[in-house]
PDB file of N, CA and C in Angstrom:
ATOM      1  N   UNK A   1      19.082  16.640  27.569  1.00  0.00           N
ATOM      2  CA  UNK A   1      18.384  15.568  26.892  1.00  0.00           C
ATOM      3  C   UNK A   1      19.073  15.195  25.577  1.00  0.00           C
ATOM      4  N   UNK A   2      19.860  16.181  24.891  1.00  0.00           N
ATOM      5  CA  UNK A   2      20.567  16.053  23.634  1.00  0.00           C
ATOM      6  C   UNK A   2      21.496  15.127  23.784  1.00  0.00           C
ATOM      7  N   UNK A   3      21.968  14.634  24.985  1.00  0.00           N
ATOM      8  CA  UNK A   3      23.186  13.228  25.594  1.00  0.00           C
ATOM      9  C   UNK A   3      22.504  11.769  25.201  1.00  0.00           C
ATOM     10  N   UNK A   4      21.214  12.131  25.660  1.00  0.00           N
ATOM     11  CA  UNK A   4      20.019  10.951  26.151  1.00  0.00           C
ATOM     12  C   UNK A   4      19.955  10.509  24.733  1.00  0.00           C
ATOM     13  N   UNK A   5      19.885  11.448  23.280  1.00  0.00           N
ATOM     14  CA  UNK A   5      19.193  11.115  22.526  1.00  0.00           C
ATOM     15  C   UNK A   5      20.398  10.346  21.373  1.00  0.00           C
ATOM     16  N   UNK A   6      21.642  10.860  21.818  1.00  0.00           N
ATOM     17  CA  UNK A   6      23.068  10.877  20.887  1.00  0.00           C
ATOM     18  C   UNK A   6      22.948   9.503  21.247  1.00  0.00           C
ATOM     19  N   UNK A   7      22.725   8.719  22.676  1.00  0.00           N
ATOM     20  CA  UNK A   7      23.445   7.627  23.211  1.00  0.00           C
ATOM     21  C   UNK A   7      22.375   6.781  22.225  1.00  0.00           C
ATOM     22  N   UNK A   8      20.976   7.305  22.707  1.00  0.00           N
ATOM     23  CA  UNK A   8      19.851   5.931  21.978  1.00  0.00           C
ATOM     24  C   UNK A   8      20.658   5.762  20.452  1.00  0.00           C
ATOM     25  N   UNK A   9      20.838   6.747  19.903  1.00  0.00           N
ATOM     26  CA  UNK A   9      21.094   6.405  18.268  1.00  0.00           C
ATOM     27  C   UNK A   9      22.208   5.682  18.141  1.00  0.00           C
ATOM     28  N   UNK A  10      23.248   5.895  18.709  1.00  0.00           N
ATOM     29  CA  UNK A  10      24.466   5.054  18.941  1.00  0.00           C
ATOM     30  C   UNK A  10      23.878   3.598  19.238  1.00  0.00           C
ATOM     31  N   UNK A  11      23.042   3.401  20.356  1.00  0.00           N
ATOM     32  CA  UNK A  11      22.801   1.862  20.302  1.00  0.00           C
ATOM     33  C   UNK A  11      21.729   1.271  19.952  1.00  0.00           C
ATOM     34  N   UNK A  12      21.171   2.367  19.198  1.00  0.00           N
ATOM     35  CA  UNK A  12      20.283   1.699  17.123  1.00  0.00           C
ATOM     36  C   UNK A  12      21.012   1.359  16.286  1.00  0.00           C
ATOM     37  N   UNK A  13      22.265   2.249  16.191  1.00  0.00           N
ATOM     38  CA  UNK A  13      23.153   1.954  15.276  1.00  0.00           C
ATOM     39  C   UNK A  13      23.795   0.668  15.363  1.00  0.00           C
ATOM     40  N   UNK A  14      24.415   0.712  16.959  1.00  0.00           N
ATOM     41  CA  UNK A  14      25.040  -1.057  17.445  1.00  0.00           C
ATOM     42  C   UNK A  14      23.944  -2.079  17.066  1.00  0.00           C
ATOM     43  N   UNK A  15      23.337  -2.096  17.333  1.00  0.00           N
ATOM     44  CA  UNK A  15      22.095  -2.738  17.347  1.00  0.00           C
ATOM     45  C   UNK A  15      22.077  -3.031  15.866  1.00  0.00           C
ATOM     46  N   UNK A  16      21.960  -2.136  14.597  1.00  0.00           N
ATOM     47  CA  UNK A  16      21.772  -2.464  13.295  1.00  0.00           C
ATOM     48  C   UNK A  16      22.912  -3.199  12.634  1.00  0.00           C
ATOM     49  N   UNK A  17      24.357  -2.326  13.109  1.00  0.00           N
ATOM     50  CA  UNK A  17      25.319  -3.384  12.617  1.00  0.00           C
ATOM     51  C   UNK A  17      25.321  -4.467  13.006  1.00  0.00           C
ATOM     52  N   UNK A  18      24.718  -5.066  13.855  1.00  0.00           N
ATOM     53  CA  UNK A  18      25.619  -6.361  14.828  1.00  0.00           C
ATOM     54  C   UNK A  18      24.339  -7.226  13.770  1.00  0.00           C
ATOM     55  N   UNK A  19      23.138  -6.944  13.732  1.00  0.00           N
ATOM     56  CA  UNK A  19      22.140  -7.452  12.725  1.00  0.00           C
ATOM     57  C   UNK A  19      22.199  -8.060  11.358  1.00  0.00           C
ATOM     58  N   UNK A  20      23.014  -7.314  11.209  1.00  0.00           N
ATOM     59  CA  UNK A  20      23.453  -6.262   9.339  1.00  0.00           C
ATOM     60  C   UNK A  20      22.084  -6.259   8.799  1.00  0.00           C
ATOM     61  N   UNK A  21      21.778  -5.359   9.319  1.00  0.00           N
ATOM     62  CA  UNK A  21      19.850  -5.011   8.411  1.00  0.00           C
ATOM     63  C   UNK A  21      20.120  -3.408   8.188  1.00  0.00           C
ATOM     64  N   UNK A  22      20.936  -2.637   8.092  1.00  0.00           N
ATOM     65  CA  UNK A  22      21.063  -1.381   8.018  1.00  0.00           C
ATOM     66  C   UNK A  22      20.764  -0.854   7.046  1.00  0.00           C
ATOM     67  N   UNK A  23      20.514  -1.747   5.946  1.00  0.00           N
ATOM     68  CA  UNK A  23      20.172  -1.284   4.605  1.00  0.00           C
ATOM     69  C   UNK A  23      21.356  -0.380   3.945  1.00  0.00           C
ATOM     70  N   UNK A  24      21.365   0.382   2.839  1.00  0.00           N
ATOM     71  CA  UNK A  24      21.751   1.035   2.167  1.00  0.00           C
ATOM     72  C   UNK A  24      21.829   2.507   2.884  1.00  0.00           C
ATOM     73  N   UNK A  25      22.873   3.167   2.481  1.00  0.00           N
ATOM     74  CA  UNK A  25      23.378   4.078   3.515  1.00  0.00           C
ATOM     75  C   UNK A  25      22.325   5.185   3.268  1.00  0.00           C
ATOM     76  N   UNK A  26      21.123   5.405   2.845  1.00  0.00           N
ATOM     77  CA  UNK A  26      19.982   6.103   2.544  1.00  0.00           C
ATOM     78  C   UNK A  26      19.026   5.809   3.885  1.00  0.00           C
ATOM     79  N   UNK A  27      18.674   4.769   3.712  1.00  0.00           N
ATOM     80  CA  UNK A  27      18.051   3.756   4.284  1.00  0.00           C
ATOM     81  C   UNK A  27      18.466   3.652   5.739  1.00  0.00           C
ATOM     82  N   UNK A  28      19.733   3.659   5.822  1.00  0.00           N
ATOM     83  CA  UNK A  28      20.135   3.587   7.232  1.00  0.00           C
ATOM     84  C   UNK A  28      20.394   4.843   8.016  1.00  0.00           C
ATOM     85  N   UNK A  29      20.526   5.760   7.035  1.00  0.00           N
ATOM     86  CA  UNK A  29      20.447   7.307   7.938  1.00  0.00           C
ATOM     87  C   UNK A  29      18.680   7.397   8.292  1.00  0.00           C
ATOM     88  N   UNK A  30      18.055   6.963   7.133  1.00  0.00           N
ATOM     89  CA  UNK A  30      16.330   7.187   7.581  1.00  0.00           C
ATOM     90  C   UNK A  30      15.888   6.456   9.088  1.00  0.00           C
ATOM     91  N   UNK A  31      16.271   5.088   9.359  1.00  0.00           N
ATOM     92  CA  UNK A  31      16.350   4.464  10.098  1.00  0.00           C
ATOM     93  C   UNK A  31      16.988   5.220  11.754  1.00  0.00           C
ATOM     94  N   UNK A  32      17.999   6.098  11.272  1.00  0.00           N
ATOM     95  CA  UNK A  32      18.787   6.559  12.532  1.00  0.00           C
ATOM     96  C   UNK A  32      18.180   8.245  12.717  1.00  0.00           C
ATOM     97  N   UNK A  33      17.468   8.780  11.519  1.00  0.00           N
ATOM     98  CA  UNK A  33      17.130   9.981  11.592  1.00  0.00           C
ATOM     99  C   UNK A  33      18.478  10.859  11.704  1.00  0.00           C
ATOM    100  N   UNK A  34      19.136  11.185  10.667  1.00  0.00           N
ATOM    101  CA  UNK A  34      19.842  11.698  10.343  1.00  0.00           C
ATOM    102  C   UNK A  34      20.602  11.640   8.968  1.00  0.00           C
ATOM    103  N   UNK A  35      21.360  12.381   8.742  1.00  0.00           N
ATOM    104  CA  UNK A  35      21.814  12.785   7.314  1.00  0.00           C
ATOM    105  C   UNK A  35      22.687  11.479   7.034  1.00  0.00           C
ATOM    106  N   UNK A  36      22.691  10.997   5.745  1.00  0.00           N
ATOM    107  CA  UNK A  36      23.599   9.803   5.017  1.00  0.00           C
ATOM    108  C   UNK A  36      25.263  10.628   5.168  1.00  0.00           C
ATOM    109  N   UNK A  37      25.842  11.824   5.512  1.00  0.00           N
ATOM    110  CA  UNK A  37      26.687  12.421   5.591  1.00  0.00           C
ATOM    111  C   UNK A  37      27.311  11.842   7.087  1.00  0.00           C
ATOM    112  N   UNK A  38      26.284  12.134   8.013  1.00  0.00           N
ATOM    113  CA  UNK A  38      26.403  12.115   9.216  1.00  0.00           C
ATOM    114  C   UNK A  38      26.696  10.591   9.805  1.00  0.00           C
ATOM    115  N   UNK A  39      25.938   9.339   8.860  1.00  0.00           N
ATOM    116  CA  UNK A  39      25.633   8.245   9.093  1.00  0.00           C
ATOM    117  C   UNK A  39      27.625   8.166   8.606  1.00  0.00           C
ATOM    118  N   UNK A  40      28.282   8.701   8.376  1.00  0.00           N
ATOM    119  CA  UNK A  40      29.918   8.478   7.508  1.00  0.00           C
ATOM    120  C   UNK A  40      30.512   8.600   8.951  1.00  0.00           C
ATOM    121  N   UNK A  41      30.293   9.752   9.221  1.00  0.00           N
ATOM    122  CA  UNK A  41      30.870  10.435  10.322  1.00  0.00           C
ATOM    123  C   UNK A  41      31.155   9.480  11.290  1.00  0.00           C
ATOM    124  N   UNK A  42      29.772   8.998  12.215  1.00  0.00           N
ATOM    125  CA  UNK A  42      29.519   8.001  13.017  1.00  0.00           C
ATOM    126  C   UNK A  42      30.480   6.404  12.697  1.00  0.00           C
ATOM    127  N   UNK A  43      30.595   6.378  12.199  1.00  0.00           N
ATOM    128  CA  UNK A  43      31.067   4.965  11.338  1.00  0.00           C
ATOM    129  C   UNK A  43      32.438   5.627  11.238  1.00  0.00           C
ATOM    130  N   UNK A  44      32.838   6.275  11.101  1.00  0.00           N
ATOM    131  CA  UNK A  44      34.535   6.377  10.832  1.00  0.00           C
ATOM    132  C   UNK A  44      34.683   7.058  12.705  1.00  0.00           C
ATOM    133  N   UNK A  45      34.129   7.385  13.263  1.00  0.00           N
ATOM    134  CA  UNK A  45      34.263   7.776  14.685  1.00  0.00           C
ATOM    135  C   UNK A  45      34.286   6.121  15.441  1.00  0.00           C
ATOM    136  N   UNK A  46      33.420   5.468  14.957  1.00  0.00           N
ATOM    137  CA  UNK A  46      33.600   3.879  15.764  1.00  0.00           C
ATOM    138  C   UNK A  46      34.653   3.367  15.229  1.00  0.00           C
ATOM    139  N   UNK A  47      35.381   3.614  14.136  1.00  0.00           N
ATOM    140  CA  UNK A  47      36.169   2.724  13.496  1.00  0.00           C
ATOM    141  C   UNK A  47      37.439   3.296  14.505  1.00  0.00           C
ATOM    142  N   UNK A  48      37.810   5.255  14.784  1.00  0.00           N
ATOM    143  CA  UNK A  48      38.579   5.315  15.186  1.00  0.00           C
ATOM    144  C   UNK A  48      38.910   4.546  16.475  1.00  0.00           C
ATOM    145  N   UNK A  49      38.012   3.817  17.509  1.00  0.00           N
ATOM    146  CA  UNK A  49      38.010   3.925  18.552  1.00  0.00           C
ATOM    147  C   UNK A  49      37.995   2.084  18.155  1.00  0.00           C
ATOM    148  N   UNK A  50      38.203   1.548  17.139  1.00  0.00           N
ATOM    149  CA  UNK A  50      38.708   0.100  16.958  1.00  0.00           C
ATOM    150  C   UNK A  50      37.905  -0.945  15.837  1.00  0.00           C
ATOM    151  N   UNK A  51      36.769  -0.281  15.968  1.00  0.00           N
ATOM    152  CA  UNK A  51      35.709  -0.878  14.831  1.00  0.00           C
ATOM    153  C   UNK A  51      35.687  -1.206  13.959  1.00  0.00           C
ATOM    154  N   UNK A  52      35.444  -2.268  13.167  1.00  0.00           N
ATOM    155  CA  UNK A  52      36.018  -2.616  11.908  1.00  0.00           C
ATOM    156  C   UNK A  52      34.674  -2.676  11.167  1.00  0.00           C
ATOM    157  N   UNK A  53      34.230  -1.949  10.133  1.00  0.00           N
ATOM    158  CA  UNK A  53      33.013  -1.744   9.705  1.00  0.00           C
ATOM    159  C   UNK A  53      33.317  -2.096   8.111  1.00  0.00           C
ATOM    160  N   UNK A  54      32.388  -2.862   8.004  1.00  0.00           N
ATOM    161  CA  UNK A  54      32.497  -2.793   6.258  1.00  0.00           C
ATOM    162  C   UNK A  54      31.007  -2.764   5.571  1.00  0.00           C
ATOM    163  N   UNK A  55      30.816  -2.470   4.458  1.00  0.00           N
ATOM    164  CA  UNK A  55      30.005  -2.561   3.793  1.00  0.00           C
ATOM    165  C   UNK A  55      29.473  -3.821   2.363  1.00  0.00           C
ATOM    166  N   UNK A  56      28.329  -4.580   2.951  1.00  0.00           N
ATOM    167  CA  UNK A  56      28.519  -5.832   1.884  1.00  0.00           C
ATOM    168  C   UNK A  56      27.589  -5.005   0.532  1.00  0.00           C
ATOM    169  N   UNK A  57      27.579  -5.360  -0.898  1.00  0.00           N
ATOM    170  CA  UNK A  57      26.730  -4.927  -1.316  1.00  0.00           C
ATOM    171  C   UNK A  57      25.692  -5.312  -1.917  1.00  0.00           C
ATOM    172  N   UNK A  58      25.820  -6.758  -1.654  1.00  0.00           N
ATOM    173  CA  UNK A  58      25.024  -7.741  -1.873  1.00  0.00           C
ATOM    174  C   UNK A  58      23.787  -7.830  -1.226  1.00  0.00           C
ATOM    175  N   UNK A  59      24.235  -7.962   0.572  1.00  0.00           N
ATOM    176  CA  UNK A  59      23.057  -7.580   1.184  1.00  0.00           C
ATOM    177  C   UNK A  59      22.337  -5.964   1.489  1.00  0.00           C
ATOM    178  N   UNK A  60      23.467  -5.056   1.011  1.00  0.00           N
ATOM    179  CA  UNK A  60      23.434  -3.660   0.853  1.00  0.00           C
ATOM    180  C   UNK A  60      22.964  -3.439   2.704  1.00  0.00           C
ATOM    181  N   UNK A  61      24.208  -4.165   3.129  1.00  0.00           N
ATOM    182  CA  UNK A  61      24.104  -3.330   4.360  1.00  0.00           C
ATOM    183  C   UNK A  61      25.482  -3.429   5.312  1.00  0.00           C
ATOM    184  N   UNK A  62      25.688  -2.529   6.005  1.00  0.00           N
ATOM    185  CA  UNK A  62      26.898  -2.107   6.739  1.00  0.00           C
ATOM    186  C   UNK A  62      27.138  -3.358   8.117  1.00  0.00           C
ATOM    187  N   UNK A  63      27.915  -4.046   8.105  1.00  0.00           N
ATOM    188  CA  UNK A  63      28.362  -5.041   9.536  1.00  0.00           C
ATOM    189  C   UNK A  63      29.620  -5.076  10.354  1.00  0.00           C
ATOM    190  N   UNK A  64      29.840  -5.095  11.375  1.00  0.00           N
ATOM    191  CA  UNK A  64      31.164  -5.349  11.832  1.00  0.00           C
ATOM    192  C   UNK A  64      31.710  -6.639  11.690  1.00  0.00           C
ATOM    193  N   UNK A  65      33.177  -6.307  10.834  1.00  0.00           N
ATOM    194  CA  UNK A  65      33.786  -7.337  10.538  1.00  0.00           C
ATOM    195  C   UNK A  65      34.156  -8.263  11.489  1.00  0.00           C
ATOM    196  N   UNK A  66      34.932  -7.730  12.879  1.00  0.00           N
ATOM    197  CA  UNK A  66      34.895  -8.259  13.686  1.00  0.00           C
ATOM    198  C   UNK A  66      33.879  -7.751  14.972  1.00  0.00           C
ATOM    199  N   UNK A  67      33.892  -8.593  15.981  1.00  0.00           N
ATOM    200  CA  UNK A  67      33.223  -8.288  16.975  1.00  0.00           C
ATOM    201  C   UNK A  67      33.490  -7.322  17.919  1.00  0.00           C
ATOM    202  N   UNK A  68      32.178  -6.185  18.371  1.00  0.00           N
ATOM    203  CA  UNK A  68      32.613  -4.955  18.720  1.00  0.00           C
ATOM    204  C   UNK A  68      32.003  -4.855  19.816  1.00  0.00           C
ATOM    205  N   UNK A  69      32.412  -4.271  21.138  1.00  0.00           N
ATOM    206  CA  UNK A  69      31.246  -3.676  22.282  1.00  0.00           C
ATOM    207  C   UNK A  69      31.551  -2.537  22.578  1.00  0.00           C
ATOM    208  N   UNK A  70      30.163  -2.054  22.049  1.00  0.00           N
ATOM    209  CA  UNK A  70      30.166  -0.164  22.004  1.00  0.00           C
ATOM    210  C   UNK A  70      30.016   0.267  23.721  1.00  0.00           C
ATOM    211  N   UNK A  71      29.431  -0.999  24.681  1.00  0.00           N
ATOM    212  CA  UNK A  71      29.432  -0.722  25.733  1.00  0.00           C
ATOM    213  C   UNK A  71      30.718  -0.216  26.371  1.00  0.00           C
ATOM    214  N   UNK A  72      31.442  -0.932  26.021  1.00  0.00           N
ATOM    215  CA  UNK A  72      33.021  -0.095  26.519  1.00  0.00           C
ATOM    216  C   UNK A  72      33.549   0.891  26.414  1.00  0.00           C
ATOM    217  N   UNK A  73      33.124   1.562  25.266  1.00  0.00           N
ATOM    218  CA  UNK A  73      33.047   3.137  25.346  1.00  0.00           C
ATOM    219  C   UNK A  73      32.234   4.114  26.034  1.00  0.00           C
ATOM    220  N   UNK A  74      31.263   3.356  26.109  1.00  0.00           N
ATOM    221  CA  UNK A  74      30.579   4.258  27.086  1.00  0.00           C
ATOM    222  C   UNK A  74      29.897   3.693  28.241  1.00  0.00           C
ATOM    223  N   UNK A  75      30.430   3.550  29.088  1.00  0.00           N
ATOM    224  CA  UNK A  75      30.230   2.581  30.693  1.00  0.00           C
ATOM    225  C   UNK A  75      29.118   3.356  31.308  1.00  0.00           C
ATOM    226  N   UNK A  76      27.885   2.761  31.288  1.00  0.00           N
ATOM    227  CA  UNK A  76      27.208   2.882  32.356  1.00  0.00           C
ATOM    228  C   UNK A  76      26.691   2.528  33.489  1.00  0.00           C
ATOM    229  N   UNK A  77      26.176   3.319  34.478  1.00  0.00           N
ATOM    230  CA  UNK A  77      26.050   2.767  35.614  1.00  0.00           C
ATOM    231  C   UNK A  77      25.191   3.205  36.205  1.00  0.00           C
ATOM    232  N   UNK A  78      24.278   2.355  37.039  1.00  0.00           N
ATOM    233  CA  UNK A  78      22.718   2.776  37.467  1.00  0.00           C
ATOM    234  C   UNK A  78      22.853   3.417  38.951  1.00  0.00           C
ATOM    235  N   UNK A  79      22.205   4.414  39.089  1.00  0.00           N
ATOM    236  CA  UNK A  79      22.322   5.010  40.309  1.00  0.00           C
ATOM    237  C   UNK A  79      20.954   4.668  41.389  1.00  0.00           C
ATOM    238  N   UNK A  80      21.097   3.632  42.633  1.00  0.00           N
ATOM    239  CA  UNK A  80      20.088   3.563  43.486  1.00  0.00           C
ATOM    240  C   UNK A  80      18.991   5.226  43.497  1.00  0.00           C
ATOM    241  N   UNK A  81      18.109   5.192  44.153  1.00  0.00           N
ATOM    242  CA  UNK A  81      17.273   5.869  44.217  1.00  0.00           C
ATOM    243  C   UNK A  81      18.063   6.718  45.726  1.00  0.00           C
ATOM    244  N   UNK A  82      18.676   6.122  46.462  1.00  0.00           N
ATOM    245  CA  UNK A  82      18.964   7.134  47.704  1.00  0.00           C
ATOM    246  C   UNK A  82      20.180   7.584  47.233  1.00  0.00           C
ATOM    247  N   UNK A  83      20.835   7.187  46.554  1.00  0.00           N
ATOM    248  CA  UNK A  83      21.983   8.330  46.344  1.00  0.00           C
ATOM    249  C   UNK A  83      21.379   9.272  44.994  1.00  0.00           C
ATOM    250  N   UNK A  84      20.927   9.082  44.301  1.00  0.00           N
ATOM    251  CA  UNK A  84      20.377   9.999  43.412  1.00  0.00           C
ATOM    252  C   UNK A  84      19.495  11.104  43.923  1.00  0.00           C
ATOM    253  N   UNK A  85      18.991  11.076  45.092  1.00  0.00           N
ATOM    254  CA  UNK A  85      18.238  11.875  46.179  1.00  0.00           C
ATOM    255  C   UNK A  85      19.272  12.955  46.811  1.00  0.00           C
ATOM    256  N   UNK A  86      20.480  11.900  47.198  1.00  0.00           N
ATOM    257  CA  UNK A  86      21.835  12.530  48.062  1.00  0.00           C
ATOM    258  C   UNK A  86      22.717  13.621  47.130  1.00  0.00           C
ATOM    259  N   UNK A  87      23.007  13.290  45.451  1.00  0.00           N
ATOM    260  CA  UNK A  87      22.972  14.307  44.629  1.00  0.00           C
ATOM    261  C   UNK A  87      22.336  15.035  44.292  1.00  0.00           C
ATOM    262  N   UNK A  88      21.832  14.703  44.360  1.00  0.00           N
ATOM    263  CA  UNK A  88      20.059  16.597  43.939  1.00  0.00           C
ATOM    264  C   UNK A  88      19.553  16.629  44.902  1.00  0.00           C
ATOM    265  N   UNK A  89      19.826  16.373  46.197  1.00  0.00           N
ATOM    266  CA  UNK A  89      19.537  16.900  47.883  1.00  0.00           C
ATOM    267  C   UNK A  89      18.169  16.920  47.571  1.00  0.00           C
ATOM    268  N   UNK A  90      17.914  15.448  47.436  1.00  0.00           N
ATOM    269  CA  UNK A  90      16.654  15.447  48.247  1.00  0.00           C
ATOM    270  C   UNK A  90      15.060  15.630  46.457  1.00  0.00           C
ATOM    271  N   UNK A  91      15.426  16.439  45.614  1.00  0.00           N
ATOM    272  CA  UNK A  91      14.627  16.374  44.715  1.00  0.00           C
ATOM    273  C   UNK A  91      14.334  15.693  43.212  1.00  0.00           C
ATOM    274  N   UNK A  92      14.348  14.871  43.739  1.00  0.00           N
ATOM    275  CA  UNK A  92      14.828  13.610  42.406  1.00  0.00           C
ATOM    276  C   UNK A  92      13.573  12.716  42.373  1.00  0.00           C
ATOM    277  N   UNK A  93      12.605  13.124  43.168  1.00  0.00           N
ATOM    278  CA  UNK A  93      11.083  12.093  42.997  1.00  0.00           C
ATOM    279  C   UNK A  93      10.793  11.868  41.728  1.00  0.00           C
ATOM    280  N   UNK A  94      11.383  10.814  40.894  1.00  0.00           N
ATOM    281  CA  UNK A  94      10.629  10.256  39.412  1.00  0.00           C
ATOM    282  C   UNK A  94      10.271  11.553  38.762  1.00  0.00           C
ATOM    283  N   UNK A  95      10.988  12.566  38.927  1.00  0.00           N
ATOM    284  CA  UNK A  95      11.570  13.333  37.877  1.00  0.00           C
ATOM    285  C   UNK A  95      11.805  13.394  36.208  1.00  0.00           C
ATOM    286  N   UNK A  96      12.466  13.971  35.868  1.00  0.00           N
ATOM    287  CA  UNK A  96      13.142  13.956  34.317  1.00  0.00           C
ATOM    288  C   UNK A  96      14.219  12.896  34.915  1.00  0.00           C
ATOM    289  N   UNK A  97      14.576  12.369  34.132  1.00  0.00           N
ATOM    290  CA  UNK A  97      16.025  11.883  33.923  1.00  0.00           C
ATOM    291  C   UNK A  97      16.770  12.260  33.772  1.00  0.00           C
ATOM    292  N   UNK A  98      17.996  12.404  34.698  1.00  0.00           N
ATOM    293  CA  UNK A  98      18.357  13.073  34.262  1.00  0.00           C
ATOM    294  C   UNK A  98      20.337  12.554  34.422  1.00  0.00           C
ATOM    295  N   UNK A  99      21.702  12.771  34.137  1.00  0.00           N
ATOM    296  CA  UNK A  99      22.950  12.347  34.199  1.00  0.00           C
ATOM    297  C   UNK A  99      23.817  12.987  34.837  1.00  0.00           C
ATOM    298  N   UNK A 100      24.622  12.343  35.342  1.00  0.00           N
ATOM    299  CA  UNK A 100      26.357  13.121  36.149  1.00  0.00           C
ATOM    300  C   UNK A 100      27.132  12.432  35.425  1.00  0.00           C
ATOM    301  N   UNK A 101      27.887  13.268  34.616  1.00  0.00           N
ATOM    302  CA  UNK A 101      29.470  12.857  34.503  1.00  0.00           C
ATOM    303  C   UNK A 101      30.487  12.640  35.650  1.00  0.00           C
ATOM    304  N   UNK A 102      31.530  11.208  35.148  1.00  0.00           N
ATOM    305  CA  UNK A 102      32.311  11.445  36.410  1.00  0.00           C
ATOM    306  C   UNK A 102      33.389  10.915  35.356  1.00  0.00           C
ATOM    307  N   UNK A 103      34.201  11.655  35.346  1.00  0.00           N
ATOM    308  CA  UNK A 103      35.512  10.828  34.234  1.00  0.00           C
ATOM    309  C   UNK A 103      35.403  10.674  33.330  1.00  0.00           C
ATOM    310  N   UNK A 104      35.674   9.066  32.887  1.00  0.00           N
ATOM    311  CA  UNK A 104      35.192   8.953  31.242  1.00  0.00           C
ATOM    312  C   UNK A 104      33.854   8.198  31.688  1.00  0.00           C
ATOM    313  N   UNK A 105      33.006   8.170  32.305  1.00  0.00           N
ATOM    314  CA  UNK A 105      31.572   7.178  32.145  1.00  0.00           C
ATOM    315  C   UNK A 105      30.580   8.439  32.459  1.00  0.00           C
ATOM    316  N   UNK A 106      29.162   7.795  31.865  1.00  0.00           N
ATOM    317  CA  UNK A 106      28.081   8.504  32.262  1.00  0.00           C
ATOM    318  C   UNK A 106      27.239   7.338  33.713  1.00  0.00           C
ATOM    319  N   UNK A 107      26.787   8.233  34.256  1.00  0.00           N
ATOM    320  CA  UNK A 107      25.900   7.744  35.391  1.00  0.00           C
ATOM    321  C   UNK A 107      24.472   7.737  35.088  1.00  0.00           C
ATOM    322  N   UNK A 108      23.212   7.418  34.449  1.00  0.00           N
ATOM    323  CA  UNK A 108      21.939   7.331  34.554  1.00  0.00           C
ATOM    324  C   UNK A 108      20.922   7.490  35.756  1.00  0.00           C
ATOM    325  N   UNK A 109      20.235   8.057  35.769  1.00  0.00           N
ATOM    326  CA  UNK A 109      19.177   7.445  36.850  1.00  0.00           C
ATOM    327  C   UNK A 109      18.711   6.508  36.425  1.00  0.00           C
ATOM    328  N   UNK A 110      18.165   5.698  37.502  1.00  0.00           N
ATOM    329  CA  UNK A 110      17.156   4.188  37.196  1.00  0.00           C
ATOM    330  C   UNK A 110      16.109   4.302  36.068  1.00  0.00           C
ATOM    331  N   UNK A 111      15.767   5.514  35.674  1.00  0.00           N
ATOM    332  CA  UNK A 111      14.612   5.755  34.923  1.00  0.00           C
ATOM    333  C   UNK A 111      15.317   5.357  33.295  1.00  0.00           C
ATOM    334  N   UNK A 112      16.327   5.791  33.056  1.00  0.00           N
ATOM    335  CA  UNK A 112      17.028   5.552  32.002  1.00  0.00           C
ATOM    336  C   UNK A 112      17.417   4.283  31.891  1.00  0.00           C
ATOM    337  N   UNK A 113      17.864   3.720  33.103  1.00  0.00           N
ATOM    338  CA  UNK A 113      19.075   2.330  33.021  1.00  0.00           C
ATOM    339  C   UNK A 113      17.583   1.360  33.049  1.00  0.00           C
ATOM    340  N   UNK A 114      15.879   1.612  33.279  1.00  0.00           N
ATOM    341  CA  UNK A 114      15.362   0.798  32.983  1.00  0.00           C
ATOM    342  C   UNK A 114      15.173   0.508  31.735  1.00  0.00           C
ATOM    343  N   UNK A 115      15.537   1.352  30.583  1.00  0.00           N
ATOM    344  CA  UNK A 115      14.910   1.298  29.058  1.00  0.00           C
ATOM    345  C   UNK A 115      16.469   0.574  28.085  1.00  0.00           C
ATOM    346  N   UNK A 116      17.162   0.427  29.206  1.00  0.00           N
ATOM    347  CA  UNK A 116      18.669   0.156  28.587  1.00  0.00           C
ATOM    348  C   UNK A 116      19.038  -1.290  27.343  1.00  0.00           C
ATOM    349  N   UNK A 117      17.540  -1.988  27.273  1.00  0.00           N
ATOM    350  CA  UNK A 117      17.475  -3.195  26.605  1.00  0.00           C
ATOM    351  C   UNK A 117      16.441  -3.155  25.653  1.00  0.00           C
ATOM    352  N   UNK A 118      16.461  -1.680  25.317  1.00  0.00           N
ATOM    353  CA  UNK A 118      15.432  -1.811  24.060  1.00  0.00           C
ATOM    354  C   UNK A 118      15.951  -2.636  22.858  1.00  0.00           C
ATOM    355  N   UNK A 119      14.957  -3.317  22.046  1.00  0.00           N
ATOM    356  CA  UNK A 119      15.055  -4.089  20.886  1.00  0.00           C
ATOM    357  C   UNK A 119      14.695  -3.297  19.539  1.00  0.00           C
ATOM    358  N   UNK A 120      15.197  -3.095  18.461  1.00  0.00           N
ATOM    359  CA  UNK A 120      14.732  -2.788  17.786  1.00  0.00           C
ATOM    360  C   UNK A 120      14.309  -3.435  16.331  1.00  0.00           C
ATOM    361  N   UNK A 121      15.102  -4.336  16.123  1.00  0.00           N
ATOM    362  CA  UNK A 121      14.685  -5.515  15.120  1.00  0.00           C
ATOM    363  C   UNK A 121      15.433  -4.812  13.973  1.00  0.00           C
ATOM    364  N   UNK A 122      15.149  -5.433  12.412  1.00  0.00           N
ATOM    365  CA  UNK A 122      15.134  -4.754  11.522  1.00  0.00           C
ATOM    366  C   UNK A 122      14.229  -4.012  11.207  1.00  0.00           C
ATOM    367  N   UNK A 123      14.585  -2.802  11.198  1.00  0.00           N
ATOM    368  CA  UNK A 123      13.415  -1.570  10.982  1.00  0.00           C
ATOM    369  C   UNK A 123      13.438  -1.490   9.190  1.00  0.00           C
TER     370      UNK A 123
END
């Protein structure tokens, strides 16, 4: 479940930059539930992978300079209900949710890939 919970914050976080409502880097770790240390971390980890992040201080909040899709880093893909049966042989009745790695992408069950368009606004 610790995968499930890394990914949601990652796309609160997408979600806040693409906004720029992130507030002040206090503010925006409160928002993500985690340390203003950690909120660095995250942000120089997207930057490695192409992200161009800056900070205005006017509106005192963090935006991508240019345009970013965090989806490409992490490709997902919804698994029908009969092959998700055919991997856990058979015991997968609306279950936990639960993931298979295959390469570089994660696989979801439907239970997950239904919540995949949460909104969160400016919090």
């Amino acid at each position: 479940m610790k995968i499930i919970k890394q990914l949601e914050r990652l796309q609160k976080l997408d979600h806040l930059l693409k906004n720029e409502c992130t507030g002040t880097p206090e503010n925006f770790a409160k928002k993500l539930g985690i340390s203003r240390s950690h909120v660095y971390r995250l942000i120089e980890t997207l930057k490695d992978f192409g992200a161009e992040i800056n900070y205005n201080r006017k509106q005192q909040s963090f935006y991508y300079k240019n345009p970013f899709n965090i989806k490409k880093l992490i490709p997902l893909n919804k698994l029908s209900v009969s092959n998700m049966e055919k991997i856990n042989a058979g015991f997968s009745k609306n279950t936990v949710p639960s993931f298979f790695m295959r390469r570089n992408s994660f696989t979801f069950t439907p239970y997950f890939a239904q919540n995949r368009d949460i909104s969160y606004g400016c919090l």
